[in-house]
N, C-alpha and C. Protein backbone atom coordinates (compact mmCIF):
# COMPACT_ATOMS: atom_id res chain seq x y z
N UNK A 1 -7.35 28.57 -7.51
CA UNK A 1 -7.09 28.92 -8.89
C UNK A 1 -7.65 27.81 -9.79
N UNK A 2 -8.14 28.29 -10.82
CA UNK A 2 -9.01 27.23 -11.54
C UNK A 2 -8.07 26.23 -12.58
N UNK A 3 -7.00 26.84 -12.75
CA UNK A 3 -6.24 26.14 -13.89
C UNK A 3 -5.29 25.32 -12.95
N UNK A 4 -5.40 25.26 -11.58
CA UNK A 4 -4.90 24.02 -11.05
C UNK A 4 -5.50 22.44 -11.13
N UNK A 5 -6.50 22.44 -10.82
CA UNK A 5 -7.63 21.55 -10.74
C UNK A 5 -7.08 20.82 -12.18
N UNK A 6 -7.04 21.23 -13.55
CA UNK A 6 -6.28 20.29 -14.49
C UNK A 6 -5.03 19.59 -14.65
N UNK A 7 -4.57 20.33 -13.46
CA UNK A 7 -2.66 20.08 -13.52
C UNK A 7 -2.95 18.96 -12.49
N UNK A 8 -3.79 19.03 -11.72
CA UNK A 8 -3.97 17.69 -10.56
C UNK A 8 -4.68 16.93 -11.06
N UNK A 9 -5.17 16.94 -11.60
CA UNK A 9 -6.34 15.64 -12.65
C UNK A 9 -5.17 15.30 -13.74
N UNK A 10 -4.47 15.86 -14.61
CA UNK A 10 -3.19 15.26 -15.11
C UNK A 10 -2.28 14.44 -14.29
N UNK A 11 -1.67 14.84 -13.50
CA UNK A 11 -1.10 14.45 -12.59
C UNK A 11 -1.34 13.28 -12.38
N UNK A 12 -2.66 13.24 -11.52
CA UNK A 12 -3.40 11.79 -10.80
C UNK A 12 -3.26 10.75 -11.60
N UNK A 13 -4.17 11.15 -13.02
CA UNK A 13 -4.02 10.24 -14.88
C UNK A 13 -2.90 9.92 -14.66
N UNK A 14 -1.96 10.17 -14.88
CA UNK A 14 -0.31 9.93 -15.22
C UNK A 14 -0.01 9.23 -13.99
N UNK A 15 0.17 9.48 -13.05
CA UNK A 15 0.62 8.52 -12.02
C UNK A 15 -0.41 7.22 -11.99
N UNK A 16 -1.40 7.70 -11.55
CA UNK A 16 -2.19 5.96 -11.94
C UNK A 16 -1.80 5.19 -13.02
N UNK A 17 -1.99 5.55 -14.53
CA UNK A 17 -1.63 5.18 -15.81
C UNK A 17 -0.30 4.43 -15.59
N UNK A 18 0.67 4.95 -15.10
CA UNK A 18 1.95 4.31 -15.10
C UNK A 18 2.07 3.51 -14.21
N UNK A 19 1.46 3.60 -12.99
CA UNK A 19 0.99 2.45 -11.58
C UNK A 19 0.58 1.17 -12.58
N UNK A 20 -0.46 1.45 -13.64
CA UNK A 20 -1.25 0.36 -14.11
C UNK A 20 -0.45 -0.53 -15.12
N UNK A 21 0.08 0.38 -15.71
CA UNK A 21 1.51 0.16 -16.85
C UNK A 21 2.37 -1.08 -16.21
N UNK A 22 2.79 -0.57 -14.83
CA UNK A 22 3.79 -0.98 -14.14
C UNK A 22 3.37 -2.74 -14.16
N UNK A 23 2.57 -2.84 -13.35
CA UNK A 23 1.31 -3.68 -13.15
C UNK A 23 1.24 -4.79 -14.41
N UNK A 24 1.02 -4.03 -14.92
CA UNK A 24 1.09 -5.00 -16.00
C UNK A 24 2.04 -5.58 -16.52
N UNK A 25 3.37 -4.82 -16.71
CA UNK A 25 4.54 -5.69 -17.19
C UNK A 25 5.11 -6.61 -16.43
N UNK A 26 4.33 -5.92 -14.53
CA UNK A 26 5.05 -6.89 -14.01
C UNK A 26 4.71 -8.55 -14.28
N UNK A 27 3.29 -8.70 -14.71
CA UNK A 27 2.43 -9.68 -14.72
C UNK A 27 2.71 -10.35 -16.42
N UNK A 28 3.27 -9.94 -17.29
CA UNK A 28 3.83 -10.21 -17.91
C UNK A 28 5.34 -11.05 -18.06
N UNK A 29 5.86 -10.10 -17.05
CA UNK A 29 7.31 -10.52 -16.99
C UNK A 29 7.23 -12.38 -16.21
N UNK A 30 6.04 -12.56 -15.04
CA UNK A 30 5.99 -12.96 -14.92
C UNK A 30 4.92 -14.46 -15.30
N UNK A 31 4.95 -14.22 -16.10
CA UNK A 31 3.96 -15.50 -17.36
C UNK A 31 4.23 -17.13 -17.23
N UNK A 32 5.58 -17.25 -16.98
CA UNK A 32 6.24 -18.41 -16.66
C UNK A 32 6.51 -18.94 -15.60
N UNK A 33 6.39 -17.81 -14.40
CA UNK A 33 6.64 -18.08 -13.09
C UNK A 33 5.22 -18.85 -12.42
N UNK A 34 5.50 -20.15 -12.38
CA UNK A 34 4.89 -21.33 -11.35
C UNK A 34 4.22 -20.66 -10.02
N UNK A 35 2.42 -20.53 -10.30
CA UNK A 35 1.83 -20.02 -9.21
C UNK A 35 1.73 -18.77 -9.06
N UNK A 36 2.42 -18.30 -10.59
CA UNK A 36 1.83 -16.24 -10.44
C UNK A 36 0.56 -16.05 -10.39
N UNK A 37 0.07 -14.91 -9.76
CA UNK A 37 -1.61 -14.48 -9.81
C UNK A 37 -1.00 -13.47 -9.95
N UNK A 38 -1.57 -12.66 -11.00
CA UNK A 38 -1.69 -11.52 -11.35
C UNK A 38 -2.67 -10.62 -10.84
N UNK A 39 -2.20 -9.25 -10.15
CA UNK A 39 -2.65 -8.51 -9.34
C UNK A 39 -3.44 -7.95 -10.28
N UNK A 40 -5.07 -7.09 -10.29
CA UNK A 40 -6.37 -6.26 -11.25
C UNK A 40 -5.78 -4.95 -10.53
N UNK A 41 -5.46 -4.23 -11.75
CA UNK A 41 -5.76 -2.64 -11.26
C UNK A 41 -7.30 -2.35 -11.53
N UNK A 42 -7.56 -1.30 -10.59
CA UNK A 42 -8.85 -0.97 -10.22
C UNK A 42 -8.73 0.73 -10.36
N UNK A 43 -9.47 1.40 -11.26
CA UNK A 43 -9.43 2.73 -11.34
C UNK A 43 -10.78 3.32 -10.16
N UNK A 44 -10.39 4.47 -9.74
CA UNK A 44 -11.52 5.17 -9.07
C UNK A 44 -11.39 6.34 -9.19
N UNK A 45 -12.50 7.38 -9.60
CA UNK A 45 -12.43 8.35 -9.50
C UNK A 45 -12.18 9.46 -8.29
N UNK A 46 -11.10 10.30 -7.75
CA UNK A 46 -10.80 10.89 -6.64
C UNK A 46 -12.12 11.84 -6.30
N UNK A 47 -12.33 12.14 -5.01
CA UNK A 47 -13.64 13.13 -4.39
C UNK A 47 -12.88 14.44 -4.22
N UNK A 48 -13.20 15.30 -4.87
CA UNK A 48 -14.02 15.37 -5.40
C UNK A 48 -14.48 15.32 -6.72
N UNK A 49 -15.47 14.75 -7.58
CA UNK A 49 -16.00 14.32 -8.51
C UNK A 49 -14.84 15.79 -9.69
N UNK A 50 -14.45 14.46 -10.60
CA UNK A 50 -13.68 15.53 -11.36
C UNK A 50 -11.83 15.94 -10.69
N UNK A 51 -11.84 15.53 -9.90
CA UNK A 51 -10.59 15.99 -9.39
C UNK A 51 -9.12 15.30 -9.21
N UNK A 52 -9.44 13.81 -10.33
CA UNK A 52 -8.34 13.35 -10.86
C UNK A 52 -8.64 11.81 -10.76
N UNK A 53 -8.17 10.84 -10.34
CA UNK A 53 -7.72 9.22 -10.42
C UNK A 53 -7.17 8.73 -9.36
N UNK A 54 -7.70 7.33 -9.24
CA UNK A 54 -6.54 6.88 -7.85
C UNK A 54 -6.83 5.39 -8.48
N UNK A 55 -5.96 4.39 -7.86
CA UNK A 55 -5.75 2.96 -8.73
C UNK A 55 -5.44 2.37 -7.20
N UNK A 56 -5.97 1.09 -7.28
CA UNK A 56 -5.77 0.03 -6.29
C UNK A 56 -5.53 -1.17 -7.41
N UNK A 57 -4.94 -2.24 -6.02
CA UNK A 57 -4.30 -3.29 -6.94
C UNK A 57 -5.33 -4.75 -5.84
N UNK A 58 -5.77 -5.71 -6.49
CA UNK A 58 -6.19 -6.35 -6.26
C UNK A 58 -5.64 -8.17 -6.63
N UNK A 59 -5.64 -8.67 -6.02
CA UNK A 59 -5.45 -10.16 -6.50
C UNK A 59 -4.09 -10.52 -5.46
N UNK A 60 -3.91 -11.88 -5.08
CA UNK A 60 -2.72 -12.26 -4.60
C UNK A 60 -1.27 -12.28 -5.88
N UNK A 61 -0.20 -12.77 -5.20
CA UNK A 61 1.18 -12.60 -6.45
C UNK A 61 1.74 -14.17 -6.50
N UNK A 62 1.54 -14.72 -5.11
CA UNK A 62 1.92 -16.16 -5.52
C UNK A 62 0.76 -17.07 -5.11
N UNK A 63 0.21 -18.23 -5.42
CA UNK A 63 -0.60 -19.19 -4.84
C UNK A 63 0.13 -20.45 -4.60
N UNK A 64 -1.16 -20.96 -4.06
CA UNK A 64 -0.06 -22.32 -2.95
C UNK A 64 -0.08 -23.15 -3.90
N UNK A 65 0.94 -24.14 -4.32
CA UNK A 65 1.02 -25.36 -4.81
C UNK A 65 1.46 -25.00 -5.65
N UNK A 66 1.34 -25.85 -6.63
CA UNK A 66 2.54 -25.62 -8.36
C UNK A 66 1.58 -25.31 -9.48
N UNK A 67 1.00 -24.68 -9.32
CA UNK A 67 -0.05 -24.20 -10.16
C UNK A 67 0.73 -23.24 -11.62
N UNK A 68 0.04 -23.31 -12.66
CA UNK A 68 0.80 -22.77 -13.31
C UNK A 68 0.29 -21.38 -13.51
N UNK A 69 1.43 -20.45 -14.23
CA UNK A 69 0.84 -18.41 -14.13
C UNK A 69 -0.81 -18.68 -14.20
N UNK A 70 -1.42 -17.36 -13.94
CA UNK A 70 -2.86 -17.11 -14.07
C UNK A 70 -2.56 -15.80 -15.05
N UNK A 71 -1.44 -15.59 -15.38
CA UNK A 71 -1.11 -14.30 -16.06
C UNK A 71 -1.98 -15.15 -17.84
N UNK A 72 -3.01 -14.35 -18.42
CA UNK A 72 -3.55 -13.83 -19.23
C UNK A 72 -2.62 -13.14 -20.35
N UNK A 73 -1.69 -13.21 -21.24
CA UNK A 73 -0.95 -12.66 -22.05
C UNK A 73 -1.74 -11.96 -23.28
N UNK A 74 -2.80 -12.38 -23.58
CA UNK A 74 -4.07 -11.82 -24.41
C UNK A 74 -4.76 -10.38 -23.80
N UNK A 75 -4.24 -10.50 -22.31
CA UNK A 75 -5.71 -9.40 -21.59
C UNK A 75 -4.20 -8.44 -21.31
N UNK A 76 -3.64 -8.66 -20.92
CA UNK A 76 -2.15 -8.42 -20.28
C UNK A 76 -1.57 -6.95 -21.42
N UNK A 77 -1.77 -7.88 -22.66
CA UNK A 77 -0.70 -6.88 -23.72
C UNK A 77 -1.83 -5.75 -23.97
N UNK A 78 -3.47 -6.00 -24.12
CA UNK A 78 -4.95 -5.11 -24.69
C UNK A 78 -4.20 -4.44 -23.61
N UNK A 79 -4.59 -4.66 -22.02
CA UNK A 79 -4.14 -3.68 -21.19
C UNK A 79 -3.53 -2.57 -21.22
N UNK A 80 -2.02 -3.28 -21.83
CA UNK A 80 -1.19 -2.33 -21.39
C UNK A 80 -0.92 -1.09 -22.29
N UNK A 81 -1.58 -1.92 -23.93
CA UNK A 81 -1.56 -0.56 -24.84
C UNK A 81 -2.91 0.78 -24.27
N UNK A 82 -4.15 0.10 -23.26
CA UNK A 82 -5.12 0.67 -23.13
C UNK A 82 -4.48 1.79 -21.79
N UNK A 83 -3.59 1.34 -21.35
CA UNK A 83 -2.75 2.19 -19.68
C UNK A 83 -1.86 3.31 -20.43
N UNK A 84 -1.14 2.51 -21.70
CA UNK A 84 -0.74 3.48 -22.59
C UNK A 84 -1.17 5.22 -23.07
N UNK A 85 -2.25 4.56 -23.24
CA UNK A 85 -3.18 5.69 -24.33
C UNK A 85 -4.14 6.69 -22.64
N UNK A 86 -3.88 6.26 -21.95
CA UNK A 86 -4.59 6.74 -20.93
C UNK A 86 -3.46 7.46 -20.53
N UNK A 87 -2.00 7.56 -20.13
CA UNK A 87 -1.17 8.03 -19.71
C UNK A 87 -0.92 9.29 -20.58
N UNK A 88 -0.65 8.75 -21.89
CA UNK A 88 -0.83 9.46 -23.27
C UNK A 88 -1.68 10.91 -23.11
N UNK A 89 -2.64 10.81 -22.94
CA UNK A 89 -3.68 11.46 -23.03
C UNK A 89 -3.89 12.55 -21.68
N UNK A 90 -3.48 11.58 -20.54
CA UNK A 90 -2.87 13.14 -19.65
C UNK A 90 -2.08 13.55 -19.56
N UNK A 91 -1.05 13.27 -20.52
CA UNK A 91 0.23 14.34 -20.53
C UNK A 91 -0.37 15.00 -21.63
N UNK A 92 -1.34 14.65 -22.41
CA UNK A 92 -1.83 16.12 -23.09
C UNK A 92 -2.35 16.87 -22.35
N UNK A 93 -3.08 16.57 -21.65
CA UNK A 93 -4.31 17.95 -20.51
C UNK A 93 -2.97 19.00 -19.82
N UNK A 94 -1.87 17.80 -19.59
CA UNK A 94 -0.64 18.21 -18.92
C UNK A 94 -0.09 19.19 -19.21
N UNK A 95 0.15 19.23 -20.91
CA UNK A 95 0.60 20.00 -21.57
C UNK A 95 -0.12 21.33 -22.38
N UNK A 96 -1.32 20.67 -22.46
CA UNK A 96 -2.29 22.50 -22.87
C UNK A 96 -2.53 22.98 -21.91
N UNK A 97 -2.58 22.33 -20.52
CA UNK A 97 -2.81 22.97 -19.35
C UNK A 97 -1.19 24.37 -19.08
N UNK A 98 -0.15 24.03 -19.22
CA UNK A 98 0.66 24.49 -19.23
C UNK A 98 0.85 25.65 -20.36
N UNK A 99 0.53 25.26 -21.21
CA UNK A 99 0.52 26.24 -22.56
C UNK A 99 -0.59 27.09 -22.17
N UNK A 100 -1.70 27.07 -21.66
CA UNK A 100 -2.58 27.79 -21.48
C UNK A 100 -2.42 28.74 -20.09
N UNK A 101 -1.84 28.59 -18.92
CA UNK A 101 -1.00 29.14 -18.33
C UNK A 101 -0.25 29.88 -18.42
N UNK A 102 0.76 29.63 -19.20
CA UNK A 102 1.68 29.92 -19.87
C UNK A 102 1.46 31.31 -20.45
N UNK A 103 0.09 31.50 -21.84
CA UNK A 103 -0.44 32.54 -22.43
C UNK A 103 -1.18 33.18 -21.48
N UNK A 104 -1.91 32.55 -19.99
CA UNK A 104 -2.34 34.09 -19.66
C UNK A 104 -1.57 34.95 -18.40
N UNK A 105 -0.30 34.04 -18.27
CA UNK A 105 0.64 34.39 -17.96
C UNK A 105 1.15 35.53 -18.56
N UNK A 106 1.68 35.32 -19.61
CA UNK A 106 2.01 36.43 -20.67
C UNK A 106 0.58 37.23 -21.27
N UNK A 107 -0.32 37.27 -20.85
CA UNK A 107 -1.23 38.45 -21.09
C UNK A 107 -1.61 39.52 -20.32
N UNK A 108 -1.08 38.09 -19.16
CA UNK A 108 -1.49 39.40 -17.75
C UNK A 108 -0.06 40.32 -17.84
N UNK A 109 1.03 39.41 -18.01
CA UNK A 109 2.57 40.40 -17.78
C UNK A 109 2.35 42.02 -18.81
């Protein structure tokens, strides 16, 4: 069915988006903590081409010695409004996808 393929590309958006979200506050929260490395989310597009999002996390969480955060509070906050607007944006596909369903649902009934 063709009007699935958007509900799983929403889907994917939204769960990655909030993976990345997550990610980020955690790296925030931790700004002060002695020897944080802050983990890179990494977006990739799922195969097949078009068929939604997948996110990996990259970087260690503690390093050796007394090093102070590597947490970025400048790149950290751009981030997280940018994970924002990405999450944002597939709960719209989310939601005309549904509304559009929805009407030929009720056209076919």
């Amino acid at each position: 069915m063709m009007a699935m393929s958007p509900l799983s590309t929403a889907a994917s958006g939204i769960t990655a988006g909030l993976s990345a979200l997550s990610n980020s506050a955690h790296s925030i929260a931790n700004t002060s903590t002695r020897g944080f490395q802050p983990a890179q989310a990494n977006f990739s597009e799922s195969a097949p081409a078009g068929t939604g999002v997948s996110i990996s996390f990259q970087g260690q969480q503690l390093a050796s010695g007394d090093l102070p955060s590597g947490t970025n509070l400048e790149s950290e906050i751009t981030n997280s409004l940018v994970y924002k607007a990405q999450t944002q944006a597939s709960l719209s596909v989310l939601k005309t996808t549904d509304e559009t369903l929805g009407s030929l649902i009720n056209i076919k009934a």
